[in-house]
PDB file of N, CA and C in Angstrom:
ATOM      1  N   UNK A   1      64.744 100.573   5.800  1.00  0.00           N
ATOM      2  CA  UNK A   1      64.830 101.223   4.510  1.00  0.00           C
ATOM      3  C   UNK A   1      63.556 102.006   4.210  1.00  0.00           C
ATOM      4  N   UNK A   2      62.107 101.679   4.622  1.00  0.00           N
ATOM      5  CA  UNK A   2      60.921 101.878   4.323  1.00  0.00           C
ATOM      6  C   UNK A   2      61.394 103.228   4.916  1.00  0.00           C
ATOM      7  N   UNK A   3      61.263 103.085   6.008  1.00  0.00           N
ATOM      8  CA  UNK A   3      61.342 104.562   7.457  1.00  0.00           C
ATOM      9  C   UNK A   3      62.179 105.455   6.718  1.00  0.00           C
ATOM     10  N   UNK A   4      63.453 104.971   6.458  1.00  0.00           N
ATOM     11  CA  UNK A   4      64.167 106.042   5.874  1.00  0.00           C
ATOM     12  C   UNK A   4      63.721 106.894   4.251  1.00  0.00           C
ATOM     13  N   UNK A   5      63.131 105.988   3.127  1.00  0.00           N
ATOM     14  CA  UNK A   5      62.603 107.013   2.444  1.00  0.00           C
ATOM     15  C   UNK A   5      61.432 107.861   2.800  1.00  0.00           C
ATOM     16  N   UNK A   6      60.589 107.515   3.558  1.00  0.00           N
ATOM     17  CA  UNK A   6      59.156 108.077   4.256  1.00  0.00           C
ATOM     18  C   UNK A   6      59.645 109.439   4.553  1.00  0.00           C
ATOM     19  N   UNK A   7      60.570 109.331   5.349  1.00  0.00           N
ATOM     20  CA  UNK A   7      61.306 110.360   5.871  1.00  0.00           C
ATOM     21  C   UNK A   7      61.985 111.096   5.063  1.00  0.00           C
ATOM     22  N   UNK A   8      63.009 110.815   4.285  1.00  0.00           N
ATOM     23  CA  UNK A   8      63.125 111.631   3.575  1.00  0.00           C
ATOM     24  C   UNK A   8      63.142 112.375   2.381  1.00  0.00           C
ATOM     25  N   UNK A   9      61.769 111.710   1.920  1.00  0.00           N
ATOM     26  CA  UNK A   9      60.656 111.884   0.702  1.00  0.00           C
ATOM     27  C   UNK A   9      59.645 112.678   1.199  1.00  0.00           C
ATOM     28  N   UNK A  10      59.398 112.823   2.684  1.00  0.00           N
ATOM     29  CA  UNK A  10      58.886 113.474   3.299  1.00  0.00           C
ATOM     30  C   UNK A  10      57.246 113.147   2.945  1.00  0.00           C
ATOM     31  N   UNK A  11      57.146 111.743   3.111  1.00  0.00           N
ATOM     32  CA  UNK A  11      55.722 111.270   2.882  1.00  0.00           C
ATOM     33  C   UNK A  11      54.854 110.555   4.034  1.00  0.00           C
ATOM     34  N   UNK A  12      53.444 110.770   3.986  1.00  0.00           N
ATOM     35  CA  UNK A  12      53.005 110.268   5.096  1.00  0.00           C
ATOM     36  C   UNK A  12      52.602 108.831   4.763  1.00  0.00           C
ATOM     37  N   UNK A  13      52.785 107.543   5.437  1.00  0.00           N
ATOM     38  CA  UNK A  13      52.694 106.713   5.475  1.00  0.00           C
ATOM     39  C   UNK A  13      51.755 105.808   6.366  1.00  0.00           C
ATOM     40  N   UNK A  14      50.688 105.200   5.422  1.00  0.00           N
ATOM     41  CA  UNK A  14      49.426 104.121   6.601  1.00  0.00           C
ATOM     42  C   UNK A  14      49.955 102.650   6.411  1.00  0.00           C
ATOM     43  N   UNK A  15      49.810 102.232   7.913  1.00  0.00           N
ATOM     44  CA  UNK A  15      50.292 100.884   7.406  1.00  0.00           C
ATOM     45  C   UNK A  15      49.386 100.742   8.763  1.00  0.00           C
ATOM     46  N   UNK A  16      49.189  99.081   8.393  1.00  0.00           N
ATOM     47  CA  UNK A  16      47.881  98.426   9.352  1.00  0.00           C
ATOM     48  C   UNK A  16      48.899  97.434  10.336  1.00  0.00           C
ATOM     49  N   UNK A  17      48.297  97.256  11.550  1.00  0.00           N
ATOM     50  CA  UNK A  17      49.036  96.606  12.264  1.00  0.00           C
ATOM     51  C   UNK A  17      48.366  95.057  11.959  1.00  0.00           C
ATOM     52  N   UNK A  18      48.901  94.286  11.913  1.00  0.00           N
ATOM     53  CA  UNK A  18      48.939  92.768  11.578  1.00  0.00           C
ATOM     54  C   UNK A  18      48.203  92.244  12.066  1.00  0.00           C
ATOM     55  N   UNK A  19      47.854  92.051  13.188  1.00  0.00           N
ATOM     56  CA  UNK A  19      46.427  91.445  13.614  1.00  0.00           C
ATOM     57  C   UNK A  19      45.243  92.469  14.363  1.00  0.00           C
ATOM     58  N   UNK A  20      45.345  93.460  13.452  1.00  0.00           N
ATOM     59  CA  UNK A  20      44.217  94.814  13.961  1.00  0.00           C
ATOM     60  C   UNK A  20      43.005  94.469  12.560  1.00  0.00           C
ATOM     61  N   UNK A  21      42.126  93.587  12.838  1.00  0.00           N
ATOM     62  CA  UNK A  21      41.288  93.965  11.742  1.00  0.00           C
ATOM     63  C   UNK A  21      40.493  94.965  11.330  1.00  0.00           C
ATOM     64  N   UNK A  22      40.210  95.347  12.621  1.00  0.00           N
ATOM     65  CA  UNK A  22      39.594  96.689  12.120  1.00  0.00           C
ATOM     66  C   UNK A  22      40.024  97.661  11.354  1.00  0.00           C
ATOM     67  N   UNK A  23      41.237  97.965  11.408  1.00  0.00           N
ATOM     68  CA  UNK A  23      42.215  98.683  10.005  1.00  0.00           C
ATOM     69  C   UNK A  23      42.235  98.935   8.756  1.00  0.00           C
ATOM     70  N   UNK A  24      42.170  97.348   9.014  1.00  0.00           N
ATOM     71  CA  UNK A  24      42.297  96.910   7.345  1.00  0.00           C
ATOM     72  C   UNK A  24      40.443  97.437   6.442  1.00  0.00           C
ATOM     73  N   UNK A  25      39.227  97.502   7.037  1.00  0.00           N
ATOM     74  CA  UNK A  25      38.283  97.583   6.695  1.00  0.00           C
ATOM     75  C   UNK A  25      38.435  98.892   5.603  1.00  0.00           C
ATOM     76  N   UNK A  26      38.947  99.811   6.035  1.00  0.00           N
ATOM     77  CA  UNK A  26      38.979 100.950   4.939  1.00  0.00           C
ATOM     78  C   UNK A  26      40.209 100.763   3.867  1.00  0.00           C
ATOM     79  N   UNK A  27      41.020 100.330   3.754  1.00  0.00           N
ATOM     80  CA  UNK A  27      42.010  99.534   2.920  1.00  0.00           C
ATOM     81  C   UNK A  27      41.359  98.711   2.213  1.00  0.00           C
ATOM     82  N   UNK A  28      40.429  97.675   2.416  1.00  0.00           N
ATOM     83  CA  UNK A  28      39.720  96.763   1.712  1.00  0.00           C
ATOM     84  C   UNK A  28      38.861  97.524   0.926  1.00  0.00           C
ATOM     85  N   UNK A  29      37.742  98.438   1.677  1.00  0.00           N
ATOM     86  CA  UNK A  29      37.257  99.123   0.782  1.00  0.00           C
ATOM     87  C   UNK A  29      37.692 100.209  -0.405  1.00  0.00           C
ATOM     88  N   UNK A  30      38.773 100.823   0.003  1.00  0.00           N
ATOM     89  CA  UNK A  30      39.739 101.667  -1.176  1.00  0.00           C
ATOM     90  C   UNK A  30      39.607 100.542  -2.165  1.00  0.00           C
ATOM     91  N   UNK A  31      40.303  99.265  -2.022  1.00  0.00           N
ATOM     92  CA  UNK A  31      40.827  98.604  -3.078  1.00  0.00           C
ATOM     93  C   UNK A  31      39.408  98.151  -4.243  1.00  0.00           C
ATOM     94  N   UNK A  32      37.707  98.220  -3.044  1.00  0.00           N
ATOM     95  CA  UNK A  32      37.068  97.676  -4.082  1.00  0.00           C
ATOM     96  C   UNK A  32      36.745  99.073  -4.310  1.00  0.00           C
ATOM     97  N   UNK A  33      37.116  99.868  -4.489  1.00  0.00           N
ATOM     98  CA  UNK A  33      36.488 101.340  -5.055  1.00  0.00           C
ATOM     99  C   UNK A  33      37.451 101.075  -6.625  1.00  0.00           C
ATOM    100  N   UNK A  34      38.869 100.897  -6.103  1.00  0.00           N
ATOM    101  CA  UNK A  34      39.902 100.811  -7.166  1.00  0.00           C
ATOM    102  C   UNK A  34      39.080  99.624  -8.241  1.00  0.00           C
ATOM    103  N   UNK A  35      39.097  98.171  -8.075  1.00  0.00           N
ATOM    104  CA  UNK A  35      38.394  97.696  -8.919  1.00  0.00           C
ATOM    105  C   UNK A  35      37.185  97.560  -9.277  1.00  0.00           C
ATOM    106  N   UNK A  36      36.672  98.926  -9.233  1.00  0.00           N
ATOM    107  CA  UNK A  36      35.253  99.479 -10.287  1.00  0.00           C
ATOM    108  C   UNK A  36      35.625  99.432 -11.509  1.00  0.00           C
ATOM    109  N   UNK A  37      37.081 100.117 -11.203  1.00  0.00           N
ATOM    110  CA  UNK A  37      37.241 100.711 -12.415  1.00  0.00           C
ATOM    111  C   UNK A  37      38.325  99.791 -13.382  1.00  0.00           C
ATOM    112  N   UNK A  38      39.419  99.167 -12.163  1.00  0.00           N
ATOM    113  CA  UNK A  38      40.306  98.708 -12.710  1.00  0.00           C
ATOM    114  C   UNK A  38      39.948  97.010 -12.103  1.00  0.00           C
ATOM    115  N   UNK A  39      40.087  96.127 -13.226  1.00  0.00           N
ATOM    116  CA  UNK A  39      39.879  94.914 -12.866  1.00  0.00           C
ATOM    117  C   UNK A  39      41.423  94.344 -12.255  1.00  0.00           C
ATOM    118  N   UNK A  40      41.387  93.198 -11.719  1.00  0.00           N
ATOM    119  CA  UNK A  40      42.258  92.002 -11.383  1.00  0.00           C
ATOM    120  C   UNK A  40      43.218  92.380 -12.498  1.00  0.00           C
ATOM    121  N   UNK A  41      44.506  91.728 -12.189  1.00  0.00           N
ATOM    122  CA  UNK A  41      45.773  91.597 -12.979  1.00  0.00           C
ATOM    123  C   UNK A  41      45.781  93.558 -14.238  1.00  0.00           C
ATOM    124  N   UNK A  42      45.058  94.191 -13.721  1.00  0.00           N
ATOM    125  CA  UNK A  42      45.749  95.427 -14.311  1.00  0.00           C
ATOM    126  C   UNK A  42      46.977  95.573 -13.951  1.00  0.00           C
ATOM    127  N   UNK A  43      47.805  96.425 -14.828  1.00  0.00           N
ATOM    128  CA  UNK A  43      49.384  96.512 -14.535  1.00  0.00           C
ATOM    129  C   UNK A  43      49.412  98.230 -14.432  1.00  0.00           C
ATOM    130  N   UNK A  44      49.395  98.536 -13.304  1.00  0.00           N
ATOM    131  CA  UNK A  44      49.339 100.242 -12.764  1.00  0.00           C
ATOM    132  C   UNK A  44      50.583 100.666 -13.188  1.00  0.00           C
ATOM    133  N   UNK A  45      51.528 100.053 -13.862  1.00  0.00           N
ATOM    134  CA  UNK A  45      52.773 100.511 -14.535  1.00  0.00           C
ATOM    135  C   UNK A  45      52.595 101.099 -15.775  1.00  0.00           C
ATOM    136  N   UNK A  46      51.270 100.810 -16.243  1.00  0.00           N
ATOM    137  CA  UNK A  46      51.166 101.633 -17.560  1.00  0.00           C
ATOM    138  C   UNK A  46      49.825 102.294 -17.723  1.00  0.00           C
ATOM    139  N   UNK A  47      49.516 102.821 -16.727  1.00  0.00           N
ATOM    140  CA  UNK A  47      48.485 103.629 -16.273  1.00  0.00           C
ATOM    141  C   UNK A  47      49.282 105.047 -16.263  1.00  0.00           C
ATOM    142  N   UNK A  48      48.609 105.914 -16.883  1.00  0.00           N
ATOM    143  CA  UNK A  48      48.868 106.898 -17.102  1.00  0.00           C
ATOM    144  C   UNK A  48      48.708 107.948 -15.954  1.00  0.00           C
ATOM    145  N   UNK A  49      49.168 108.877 -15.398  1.00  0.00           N
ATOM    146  CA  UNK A  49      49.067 110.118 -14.526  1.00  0.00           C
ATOM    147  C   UNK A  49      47.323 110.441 -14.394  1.00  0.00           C
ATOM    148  N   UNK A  50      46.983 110.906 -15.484  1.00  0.00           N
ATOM    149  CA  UNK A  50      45.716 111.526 -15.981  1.00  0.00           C
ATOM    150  C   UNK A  50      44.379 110.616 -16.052  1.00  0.00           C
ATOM    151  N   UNK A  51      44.706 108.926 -15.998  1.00  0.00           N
ATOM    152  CA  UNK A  51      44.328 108.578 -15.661  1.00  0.00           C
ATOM    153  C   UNK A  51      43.649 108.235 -14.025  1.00  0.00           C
ATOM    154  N   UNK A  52      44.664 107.825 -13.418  1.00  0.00           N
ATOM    155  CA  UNK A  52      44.889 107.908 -11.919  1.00  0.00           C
ATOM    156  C   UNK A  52      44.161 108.648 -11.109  1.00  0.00           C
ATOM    157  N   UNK A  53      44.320 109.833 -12.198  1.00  0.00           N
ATOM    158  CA  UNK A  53      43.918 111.386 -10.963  1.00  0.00           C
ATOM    159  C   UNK A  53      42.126 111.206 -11.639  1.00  0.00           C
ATOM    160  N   UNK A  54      41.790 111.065 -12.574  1.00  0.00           N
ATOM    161  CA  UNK A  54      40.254 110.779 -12.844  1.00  0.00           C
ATOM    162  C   UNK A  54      39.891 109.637 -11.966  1.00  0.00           C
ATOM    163  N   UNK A  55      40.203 108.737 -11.746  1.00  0.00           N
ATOM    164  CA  UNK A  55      40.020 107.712 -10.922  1.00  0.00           C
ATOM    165  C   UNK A  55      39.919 108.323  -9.236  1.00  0.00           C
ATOM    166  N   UNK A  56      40.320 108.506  -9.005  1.00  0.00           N
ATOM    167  CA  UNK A  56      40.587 108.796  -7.934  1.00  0.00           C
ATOM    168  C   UNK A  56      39.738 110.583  -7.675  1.00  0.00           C
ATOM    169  N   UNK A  57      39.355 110.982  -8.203  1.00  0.00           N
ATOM    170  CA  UNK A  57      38.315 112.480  -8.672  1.00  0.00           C
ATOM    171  C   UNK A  57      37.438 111.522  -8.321  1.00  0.00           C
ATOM    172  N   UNK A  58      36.801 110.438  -9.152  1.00  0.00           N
ATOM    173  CA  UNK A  58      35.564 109.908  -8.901  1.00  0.00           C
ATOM    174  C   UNK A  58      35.377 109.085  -7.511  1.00  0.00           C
ATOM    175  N   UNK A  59      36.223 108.611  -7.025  1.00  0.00           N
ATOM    176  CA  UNK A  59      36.531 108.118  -5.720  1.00  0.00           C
ATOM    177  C   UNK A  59      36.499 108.993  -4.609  1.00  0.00           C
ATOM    178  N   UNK A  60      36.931 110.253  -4.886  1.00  0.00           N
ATOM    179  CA  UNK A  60      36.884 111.491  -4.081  1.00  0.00           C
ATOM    180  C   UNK A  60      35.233 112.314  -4.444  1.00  0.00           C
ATOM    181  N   UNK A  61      34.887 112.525  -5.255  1.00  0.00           N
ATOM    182  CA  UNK A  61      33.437 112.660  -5.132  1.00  0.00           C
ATOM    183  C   UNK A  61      32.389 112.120  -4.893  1.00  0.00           C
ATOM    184  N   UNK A  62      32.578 110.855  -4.465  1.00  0.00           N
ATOM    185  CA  UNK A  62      31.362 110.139  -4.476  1.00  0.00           C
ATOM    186  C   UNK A  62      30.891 110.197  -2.499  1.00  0.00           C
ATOM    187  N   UNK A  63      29.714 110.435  -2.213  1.00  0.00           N
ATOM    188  CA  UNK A  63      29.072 110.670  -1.114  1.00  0.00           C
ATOM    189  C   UNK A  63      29.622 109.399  -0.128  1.00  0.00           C
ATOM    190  N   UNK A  64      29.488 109.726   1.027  1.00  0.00           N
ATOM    191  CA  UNK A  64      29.994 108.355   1.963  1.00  0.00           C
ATOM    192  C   UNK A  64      29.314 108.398   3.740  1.00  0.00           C
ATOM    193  N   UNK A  65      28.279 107.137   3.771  1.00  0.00           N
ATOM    194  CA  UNK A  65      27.970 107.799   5.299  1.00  0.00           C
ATOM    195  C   UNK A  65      28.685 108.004   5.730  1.00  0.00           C
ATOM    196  N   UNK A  66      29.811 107.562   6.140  1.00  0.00           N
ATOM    197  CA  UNK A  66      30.812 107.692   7.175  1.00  0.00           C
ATOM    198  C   UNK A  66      31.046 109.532   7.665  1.00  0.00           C
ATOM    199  N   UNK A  67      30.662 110.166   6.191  1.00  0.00           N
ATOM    200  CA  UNK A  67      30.411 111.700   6.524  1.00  0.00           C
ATOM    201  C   UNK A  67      29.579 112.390   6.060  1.00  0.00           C
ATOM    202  N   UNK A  68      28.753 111.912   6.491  1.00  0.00           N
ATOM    203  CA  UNK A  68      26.926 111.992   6.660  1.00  0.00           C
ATOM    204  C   UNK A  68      26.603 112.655   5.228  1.00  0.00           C
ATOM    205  N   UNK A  69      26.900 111.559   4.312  1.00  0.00           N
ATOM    206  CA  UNK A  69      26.792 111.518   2.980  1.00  0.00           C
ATOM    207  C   UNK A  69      26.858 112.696   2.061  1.00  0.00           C
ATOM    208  N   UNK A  70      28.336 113.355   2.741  1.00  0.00           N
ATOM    209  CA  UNK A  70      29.165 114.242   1.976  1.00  0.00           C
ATOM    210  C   UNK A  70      30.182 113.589   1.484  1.00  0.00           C
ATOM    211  N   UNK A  71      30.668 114.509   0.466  1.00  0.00           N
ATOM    212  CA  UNK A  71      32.164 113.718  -0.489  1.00  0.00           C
ATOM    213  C   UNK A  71      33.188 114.106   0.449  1.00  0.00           C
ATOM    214  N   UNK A  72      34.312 113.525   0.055  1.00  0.00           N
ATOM    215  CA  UNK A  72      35.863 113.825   0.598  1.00  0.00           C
ATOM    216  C   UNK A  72      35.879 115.149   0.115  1.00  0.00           C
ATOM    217  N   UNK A  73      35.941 115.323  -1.104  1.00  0.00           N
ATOM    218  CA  UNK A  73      36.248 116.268  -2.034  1.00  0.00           C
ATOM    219  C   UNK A  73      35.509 117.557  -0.839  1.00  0.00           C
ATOM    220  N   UNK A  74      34.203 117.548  -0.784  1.00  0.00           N
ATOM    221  CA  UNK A  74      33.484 118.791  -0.533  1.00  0.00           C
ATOM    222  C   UNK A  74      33.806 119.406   1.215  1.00  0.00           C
ATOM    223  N   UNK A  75      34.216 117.736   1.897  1.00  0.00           N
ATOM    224  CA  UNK A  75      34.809 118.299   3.072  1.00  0.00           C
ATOM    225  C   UNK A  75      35.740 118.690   3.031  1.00  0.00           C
ATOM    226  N   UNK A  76      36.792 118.628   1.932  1.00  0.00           N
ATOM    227  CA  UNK A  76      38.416 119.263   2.186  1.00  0.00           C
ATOM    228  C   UNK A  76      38.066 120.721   1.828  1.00  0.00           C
ATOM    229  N   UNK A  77      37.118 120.737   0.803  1.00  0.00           N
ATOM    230  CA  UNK A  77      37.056 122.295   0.171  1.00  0.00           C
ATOM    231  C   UNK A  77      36.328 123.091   1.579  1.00  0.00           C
ATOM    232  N   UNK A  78      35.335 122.463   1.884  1.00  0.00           N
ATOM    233  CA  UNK A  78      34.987 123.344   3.275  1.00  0.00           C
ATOM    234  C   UNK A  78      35.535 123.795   4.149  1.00  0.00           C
ATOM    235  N   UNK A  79      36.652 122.298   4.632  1.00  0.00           N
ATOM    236  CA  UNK A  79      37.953 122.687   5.553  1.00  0.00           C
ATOM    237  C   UNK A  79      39.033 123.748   4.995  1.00  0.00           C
ATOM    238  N   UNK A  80      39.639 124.009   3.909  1.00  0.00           N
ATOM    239  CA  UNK A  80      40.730 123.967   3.703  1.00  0.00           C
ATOM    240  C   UNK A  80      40.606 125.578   2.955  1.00  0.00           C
TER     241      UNK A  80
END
């Protein structure tokens, strides 16, 4: 059922393989980026659009060695 909306929602989909830990390391970290902002037991059902996308602006600007302490943001604009 998963495969079939992916497909034809036409969305790209990450999923970690089950005993790959290394995977999961950037998944873990998304989630503590997410609770900076949003604590434990928030209900993302009543989180607003406009919210989300500020959240995630600040998550996307913020510097990261991983790319030699440029933002996401500034490498897509360079790339793209």
């Amino acid at each position: 059922m998963l495969n079939y909306l992916v497909k034809k929602l036409e969305l790209a989909l990450y999923t970690c393989n089950t005993y790959a830990s290394c995977e999961k390391g950037t998944n873990e970290n998304f989630n503590g980026l997410l609770r900076r902002t949003l604590p434990k037991k928030t209900s993302f059902e009543k989180l607003e659009n406009d919210n989300i996308n500020s959240i995630l602006d600040q998550i996307n600007k913020m510097p990261r060695k991983l790319l030699n302490y440029n933002s996401a943001q500034q490498l897509y604009e360079a790339f793209c």
